[in-house]
PDB file of N, CA and C in Angstrom:
ATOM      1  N   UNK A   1      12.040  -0.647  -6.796  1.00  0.00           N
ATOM      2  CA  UNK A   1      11.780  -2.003  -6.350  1.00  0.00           C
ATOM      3  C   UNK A   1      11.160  -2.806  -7.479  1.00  0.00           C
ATOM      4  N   UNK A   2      11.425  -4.281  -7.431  1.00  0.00           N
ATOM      5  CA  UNK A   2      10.954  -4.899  -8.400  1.00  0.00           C
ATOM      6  C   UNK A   2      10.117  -6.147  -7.292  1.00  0.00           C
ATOM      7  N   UNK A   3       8.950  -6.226  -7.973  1.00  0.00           N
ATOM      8  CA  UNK A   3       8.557  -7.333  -7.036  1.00  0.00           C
ATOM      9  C   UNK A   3       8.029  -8.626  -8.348  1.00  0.00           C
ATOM     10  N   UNK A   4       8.718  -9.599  -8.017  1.00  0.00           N
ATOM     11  CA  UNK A   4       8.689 -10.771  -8.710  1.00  0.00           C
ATOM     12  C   UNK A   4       7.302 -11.789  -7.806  1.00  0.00           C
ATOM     13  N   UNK A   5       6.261 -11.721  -9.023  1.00  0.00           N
ATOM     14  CA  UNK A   5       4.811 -12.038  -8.545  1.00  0.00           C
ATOM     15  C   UNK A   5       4.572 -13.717  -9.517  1.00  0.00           C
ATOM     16  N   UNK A   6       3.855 -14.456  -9.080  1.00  0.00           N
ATOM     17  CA  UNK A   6       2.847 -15.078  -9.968  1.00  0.00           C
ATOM     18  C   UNK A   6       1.516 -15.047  -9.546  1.00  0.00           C
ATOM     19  N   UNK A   7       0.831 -15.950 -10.487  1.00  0.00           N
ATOM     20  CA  UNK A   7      -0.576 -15.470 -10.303  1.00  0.00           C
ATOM     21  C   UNK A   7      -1.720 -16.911  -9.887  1.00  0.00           C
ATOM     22  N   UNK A   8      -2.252 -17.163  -9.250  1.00  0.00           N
ATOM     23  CA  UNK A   8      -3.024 -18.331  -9.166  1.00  0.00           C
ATOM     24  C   UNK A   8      -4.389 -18.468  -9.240  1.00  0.00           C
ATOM     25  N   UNK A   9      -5.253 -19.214  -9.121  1.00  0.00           N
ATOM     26  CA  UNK A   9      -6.498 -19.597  -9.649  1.00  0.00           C
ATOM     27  C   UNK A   9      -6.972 -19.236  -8.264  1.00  0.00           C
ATOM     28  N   UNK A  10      -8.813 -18.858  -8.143  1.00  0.00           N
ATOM     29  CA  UNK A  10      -9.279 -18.731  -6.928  1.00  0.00           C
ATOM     30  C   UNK A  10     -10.240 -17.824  -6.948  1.00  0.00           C
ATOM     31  N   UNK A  11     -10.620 -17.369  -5.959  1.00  0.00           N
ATOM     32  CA  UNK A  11     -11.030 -15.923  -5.379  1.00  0.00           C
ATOM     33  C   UNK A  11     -10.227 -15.844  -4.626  1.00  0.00           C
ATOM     34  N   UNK A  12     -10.145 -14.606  -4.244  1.00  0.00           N
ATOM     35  CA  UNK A  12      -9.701 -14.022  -2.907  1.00  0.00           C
ATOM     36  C   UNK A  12      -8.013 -13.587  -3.550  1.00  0.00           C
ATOM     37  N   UNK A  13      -6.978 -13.641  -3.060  1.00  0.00           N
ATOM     38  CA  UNK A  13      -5.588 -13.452  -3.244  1.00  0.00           C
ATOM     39  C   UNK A  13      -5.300 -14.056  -4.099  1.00  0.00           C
ATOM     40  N   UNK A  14      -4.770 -13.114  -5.617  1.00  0.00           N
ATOM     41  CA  UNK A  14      -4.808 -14.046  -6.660  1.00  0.00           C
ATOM     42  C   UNK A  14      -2.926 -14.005  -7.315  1.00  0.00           C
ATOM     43  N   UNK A  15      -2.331 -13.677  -6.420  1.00  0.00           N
ATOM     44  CA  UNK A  15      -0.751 -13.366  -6.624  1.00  0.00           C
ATOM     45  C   UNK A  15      -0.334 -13.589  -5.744  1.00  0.00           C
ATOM     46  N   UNK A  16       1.023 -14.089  -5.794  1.00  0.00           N
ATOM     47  CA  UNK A  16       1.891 -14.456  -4.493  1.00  0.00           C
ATOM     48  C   UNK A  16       3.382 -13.547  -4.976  1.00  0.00           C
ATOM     49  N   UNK A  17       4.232 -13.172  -4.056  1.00  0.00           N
ATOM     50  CA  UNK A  17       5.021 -12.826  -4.083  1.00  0.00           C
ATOM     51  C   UNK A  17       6.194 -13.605  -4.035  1.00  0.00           C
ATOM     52  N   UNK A  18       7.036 -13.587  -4.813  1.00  0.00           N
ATOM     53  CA  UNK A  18       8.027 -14.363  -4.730  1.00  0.00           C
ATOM     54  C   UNK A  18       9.320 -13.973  -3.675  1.00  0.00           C
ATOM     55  N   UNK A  19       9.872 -13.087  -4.446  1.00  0.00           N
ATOM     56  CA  UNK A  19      10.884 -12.095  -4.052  1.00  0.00           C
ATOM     57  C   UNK A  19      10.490 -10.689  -4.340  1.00  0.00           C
ATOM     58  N   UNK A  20      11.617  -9.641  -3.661  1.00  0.00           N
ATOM     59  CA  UNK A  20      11.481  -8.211  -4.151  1.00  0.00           C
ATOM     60  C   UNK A  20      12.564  -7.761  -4.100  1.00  0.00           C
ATOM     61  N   UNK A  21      12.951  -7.126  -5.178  1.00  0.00           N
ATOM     62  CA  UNK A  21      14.639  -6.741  -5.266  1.00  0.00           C
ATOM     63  C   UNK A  21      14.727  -4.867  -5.262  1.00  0.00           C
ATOM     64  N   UNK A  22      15.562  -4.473  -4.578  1.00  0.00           N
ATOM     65  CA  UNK A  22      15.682  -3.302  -4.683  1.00  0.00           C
ATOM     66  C   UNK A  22      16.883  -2.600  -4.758  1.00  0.00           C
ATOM     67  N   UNK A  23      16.585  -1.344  -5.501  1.00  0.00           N
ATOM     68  CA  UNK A  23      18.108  -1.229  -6.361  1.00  0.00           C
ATOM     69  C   UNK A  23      18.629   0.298  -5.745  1.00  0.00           C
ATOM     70  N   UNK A  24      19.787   0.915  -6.008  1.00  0.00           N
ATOM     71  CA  UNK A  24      20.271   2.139  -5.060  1.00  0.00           C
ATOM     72  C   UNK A  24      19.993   3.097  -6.405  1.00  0.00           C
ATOM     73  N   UNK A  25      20.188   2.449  -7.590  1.00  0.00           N
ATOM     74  CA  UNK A  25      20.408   2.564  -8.769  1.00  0.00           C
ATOM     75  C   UNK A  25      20.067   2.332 -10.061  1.00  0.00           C
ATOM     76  N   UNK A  26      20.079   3.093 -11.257  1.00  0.00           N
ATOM     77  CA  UNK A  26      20.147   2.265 -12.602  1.00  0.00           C
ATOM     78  C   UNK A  26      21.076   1.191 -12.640  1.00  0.00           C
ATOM     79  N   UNK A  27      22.025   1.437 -12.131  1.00  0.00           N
ATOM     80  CA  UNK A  27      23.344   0.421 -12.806  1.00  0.00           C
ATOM     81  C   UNK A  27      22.820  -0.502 -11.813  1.00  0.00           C
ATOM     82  N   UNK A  28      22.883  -0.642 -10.837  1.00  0.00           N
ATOM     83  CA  UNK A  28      22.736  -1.939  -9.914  1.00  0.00           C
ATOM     84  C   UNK A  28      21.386  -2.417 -10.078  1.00  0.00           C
ATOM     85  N   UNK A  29      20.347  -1.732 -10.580  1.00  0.00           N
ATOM     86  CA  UNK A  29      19.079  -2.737 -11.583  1.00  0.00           C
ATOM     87  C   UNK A  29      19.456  -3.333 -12.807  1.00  0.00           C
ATOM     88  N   UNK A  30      20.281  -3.173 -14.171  1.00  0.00           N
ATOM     89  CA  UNK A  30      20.471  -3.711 -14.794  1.00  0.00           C
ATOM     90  C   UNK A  30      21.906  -4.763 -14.029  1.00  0.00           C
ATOM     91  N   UNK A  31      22.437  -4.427 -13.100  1.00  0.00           N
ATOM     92  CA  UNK A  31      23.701  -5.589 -13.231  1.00  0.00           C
ATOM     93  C   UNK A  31      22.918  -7.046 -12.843  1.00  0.00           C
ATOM     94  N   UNK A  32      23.394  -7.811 -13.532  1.00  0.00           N
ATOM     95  CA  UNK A  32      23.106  -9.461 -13.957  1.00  0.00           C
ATOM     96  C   UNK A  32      23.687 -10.090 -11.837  1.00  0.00           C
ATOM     97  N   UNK A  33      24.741  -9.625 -11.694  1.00  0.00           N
ATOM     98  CA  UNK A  33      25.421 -10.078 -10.421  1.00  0.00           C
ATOM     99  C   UNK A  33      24.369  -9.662  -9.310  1.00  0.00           C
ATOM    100  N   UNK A  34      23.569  -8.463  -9.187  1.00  0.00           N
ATOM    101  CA  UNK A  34      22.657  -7.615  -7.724  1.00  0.00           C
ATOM    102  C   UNK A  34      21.838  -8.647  -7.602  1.00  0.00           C
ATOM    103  N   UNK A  35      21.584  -8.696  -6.258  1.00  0.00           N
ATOM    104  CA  UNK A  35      21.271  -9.449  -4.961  1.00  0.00           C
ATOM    105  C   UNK A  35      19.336  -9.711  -5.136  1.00  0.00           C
ATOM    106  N   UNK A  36      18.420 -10.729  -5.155  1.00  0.00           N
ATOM    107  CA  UNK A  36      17.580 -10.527  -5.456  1.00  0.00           C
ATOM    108  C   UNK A  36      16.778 -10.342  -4.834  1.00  0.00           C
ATOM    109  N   UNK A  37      16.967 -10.298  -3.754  1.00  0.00           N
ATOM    110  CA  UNK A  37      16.460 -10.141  -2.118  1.00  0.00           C
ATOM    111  C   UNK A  37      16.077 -11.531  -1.687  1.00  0.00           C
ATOM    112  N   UNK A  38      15.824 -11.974  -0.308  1.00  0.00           N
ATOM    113  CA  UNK A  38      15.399 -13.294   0.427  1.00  0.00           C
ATOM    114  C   UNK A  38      14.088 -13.513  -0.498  1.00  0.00           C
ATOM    115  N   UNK A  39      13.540 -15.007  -0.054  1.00  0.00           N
ATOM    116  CA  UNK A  39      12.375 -15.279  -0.193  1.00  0.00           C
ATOM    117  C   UNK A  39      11.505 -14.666   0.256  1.00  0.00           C
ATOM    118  N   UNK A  40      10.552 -14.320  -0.443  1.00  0.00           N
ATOM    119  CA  UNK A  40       9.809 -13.121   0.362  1.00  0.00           C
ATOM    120  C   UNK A  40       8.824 -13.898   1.616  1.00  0.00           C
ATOM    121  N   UNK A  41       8.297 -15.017   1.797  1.00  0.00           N
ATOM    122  CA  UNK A  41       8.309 -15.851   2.866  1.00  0.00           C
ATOM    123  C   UNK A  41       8.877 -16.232   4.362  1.00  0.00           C
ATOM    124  N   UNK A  42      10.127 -15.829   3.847  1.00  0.00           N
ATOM    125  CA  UNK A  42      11.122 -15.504   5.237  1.00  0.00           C
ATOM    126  C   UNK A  42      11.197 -14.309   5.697  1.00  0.00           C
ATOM    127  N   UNK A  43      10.407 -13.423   4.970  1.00  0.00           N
ATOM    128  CA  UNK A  43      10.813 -11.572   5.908  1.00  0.00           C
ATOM    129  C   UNK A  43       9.603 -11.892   6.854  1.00  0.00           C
ATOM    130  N   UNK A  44      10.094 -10.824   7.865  1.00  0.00           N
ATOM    131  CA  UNK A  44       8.718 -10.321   9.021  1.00  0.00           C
ATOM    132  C   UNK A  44       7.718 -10.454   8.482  1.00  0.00           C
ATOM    133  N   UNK A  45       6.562 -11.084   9.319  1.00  0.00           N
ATOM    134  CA  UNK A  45       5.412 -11.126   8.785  1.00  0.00           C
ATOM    135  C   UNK A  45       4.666  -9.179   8.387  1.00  0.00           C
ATOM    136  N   UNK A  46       5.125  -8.705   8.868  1.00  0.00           N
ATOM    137  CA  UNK A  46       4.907  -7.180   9.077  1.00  0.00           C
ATOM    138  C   UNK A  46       5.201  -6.515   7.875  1.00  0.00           C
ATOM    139  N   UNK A  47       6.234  -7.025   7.703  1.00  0.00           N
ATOM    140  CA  UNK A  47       7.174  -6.486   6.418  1.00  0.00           C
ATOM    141  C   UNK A  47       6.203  -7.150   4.770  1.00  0.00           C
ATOM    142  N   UNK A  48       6.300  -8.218   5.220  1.00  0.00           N
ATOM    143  CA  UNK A  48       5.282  -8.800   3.628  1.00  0.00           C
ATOM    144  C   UNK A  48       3.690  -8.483   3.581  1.00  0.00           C
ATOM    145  N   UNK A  49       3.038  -7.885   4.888  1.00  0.00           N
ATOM    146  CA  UNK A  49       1.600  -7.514   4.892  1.00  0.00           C
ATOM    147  C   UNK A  49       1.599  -5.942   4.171  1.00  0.00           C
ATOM    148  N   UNK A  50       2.617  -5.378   4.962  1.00  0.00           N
ATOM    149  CA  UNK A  50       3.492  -3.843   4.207  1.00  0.00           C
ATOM    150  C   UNK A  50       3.415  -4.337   2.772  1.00  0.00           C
ATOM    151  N   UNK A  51       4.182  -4.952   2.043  1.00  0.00           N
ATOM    152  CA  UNK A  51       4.539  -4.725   0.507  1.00  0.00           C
ATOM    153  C   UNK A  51       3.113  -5.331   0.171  1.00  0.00           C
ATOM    154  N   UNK A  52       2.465  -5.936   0.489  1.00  0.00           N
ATOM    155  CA  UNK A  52       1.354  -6.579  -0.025  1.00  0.00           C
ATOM    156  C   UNK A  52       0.101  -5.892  -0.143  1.00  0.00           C
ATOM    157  N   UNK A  53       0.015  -4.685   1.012  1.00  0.00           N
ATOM    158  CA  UNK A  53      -0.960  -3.527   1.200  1.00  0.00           C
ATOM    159  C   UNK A  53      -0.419  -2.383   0.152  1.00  0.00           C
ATOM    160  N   UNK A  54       0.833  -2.272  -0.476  1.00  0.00           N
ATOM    161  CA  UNK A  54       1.343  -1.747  -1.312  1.00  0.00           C
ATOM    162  C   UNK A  54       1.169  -1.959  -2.752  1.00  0.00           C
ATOM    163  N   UNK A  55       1.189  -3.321  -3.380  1.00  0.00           N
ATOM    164  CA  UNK A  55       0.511  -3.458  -4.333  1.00  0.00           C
ATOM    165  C   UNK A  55      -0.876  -3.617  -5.038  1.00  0.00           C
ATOM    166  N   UNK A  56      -1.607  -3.437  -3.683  1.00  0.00           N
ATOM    167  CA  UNK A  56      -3.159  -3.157  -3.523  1.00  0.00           C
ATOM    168  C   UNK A  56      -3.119  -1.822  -3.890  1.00  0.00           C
ATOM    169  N   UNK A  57      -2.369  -1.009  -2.985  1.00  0.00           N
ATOM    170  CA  UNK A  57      -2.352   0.425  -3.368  1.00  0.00           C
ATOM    171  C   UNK A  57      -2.317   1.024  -4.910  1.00  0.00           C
ATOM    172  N   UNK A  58      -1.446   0.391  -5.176  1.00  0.00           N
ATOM    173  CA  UNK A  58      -0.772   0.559  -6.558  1.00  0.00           C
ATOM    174  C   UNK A  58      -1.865  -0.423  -7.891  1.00  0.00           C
ATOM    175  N   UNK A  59      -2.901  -0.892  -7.418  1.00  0.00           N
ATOM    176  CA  UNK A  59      -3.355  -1.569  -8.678  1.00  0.00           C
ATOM    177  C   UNK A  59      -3.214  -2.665  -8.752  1.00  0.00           C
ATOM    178  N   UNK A  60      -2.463  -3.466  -7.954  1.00  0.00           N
ATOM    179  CA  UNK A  60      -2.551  -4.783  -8.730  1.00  0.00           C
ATOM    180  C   UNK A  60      -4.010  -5.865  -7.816  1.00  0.00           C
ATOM    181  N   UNK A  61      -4.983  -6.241  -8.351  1.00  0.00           N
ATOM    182  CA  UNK A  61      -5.922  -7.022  -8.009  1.00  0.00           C
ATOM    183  C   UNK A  61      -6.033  -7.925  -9.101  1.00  0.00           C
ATOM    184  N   UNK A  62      -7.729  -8.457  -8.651  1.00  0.00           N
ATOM    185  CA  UNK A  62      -8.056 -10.080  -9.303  1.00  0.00           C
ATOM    186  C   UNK A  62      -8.031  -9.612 -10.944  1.00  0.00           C
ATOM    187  N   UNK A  63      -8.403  -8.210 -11.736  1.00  0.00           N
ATOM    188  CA  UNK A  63      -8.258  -7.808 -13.127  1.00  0.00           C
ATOM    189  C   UNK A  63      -7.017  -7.832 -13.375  1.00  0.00           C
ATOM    190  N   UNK A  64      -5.927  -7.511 -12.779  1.00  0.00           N
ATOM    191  CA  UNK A  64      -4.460  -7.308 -13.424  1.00  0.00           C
ATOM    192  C   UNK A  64      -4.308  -8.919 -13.641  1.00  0.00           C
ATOM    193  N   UNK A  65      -4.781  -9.444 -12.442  1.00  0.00           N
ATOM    194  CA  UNK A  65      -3.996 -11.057 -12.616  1.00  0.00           C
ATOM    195  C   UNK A  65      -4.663 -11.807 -13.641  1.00  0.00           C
ATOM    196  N   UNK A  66      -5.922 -11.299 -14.287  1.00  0.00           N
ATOM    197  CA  UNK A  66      -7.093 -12.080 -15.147  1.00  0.00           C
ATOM    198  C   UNK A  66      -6.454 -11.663 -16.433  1.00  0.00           C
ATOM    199  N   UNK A  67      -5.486 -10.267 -16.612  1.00  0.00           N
ATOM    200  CA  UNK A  67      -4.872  -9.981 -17.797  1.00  0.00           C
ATOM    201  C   UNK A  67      -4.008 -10.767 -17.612  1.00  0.00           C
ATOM    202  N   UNK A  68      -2.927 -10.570 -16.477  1.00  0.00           N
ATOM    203  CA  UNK A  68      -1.723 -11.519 -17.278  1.00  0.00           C
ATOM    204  C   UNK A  68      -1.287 -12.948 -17.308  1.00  0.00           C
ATOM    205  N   UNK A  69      -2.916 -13.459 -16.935  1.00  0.00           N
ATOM    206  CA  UNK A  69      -3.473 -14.753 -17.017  1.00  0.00           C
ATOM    207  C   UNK A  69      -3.607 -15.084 -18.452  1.00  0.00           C
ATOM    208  N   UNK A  70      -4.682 -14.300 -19.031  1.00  0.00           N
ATOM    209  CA  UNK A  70      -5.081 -14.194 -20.447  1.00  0.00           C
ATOM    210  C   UNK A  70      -4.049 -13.644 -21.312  1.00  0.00           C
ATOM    211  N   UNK A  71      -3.157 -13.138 -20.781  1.00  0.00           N
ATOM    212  CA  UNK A  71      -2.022 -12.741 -22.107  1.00  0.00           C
ATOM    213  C   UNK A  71      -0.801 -13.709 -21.871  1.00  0.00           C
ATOM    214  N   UNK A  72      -0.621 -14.285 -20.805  1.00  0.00           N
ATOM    215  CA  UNK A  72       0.457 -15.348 -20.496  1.00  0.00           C
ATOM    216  C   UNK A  72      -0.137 -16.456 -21.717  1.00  0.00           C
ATOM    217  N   UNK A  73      -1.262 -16.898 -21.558  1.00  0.00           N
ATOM    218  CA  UNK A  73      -2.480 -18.085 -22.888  1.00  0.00           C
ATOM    219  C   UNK A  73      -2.228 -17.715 -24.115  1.00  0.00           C
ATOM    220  N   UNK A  74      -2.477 -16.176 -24.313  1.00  0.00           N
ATOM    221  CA  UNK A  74      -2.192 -15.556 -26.067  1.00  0.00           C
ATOM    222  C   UNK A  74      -0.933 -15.950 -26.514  1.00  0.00           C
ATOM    223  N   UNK A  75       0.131 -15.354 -25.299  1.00  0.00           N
ATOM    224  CA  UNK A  75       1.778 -15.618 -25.907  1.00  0.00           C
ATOM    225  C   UNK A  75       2.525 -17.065 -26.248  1.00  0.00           C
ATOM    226  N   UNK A  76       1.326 -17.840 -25.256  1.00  0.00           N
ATOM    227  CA  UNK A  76       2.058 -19.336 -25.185  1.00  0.00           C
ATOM    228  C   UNK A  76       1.473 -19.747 -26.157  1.00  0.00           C
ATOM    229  N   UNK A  77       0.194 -19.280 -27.100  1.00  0.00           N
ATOM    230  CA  UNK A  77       0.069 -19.977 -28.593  1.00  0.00           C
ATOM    231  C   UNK A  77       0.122 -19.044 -29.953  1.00  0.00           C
ATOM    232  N   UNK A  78       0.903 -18.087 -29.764  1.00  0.00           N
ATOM    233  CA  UNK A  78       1.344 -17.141 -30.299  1.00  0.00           C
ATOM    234  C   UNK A  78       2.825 -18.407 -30.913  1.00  0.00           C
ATOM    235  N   UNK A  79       3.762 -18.702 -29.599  1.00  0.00           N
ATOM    236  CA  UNK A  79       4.467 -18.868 -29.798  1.00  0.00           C
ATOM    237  C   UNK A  79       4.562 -20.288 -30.334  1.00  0.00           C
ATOM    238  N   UNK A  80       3.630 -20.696 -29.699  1.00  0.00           N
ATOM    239  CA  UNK A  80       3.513 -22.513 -29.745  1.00  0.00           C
ATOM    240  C   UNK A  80       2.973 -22.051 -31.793  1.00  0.00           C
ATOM    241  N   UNK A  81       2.366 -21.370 -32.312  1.00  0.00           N
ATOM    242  CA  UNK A  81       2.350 -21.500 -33.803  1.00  0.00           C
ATOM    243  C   UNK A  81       3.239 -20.990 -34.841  1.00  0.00           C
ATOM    244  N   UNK A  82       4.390 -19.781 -34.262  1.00  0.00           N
ATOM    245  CA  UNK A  82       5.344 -19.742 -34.681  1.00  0.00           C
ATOM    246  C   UNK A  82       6.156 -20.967 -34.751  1.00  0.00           C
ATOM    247  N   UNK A  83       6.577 -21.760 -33.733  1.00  0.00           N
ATOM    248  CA  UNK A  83       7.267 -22.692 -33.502  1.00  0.00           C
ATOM    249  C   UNK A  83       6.748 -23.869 -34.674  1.00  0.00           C
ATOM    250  N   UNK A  84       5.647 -24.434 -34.634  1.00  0.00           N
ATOM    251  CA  UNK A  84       4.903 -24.885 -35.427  1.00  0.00           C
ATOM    252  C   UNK A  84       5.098 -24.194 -37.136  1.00  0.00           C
ATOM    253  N   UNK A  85       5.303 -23.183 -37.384  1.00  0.00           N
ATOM    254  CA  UNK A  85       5.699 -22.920 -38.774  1.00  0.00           C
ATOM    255  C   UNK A  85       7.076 -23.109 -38.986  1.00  0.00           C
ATOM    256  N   UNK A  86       8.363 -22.459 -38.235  1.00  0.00           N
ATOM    257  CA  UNK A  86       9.378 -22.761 -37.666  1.00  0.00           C
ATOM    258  C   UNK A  86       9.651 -24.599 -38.371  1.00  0.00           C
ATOM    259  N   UNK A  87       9.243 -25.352 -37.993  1.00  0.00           N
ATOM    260  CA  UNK A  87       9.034 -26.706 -37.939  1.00  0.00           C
ATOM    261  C   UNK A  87       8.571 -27.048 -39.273  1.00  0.00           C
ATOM    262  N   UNK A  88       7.566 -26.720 -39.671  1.00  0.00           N
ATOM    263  CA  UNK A  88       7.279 -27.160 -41.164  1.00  0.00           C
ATOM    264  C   UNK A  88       8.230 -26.071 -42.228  1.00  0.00           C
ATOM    265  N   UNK A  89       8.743 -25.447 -42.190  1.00  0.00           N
ATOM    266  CA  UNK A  89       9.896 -24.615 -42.686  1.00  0.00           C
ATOM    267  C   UNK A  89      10.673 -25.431 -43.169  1.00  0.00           C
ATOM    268  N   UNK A  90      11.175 -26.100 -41.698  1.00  0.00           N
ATOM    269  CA  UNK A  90      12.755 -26.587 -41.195  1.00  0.00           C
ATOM    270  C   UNK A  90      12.154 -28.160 -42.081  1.00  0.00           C
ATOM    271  N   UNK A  91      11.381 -28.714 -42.069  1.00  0.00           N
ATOM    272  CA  UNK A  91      10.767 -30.324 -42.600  1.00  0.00           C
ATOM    273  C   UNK A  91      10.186 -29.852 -44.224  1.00  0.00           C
ATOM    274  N   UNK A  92      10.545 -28.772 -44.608  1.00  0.00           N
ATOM    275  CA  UNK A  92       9.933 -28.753 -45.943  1.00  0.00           C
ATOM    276  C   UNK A  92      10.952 -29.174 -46.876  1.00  0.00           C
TER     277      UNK A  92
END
């Protein structure tokens, strides 16, 4: 299963679930065409308290989301100064 998350500001619930896709397979996880599952909003309320008590299980809390809070910030000026050299390169 893949569960497609973001992350938001707060206390309390700091990820939302988007979707969750699940595969029979290797091949049908890499194919570009497999199905990505519904909004995860529209399943049973039963069903999204399930996957949600599941990624509690598994680790994900307010520290996972504070990392890929803080490393989402590193990469976006990681990249934003590549781009920026990129640019004076390309104008030299």
């Amino acid at each position: 299963m893949m569960f497609f998350c973001s992350t938001q500001d707060g206390e309390g619930h700091r990820y939302i679930i988007g979707n969750v896709k699940s595969f029979a397979g290797e091949t049908e996880r890499d194919s570009m065409s497999s199905y990505n599952g519904p909004e995860f909003d529209d399943l049973e309320e039963t069903l999204q308290e399930a996957m949600d008590e599941y990624l509690a299980e598994v680790g994900v809390n307010n520290e996972i989301c504070d990392f890929i809070d803080a490393s989402s910030v590193d990469k976006e000026h990681r990249e934003y100064m590549r781009w920026l050299e990129n640019v004076k390169s390309f104008m030299a």
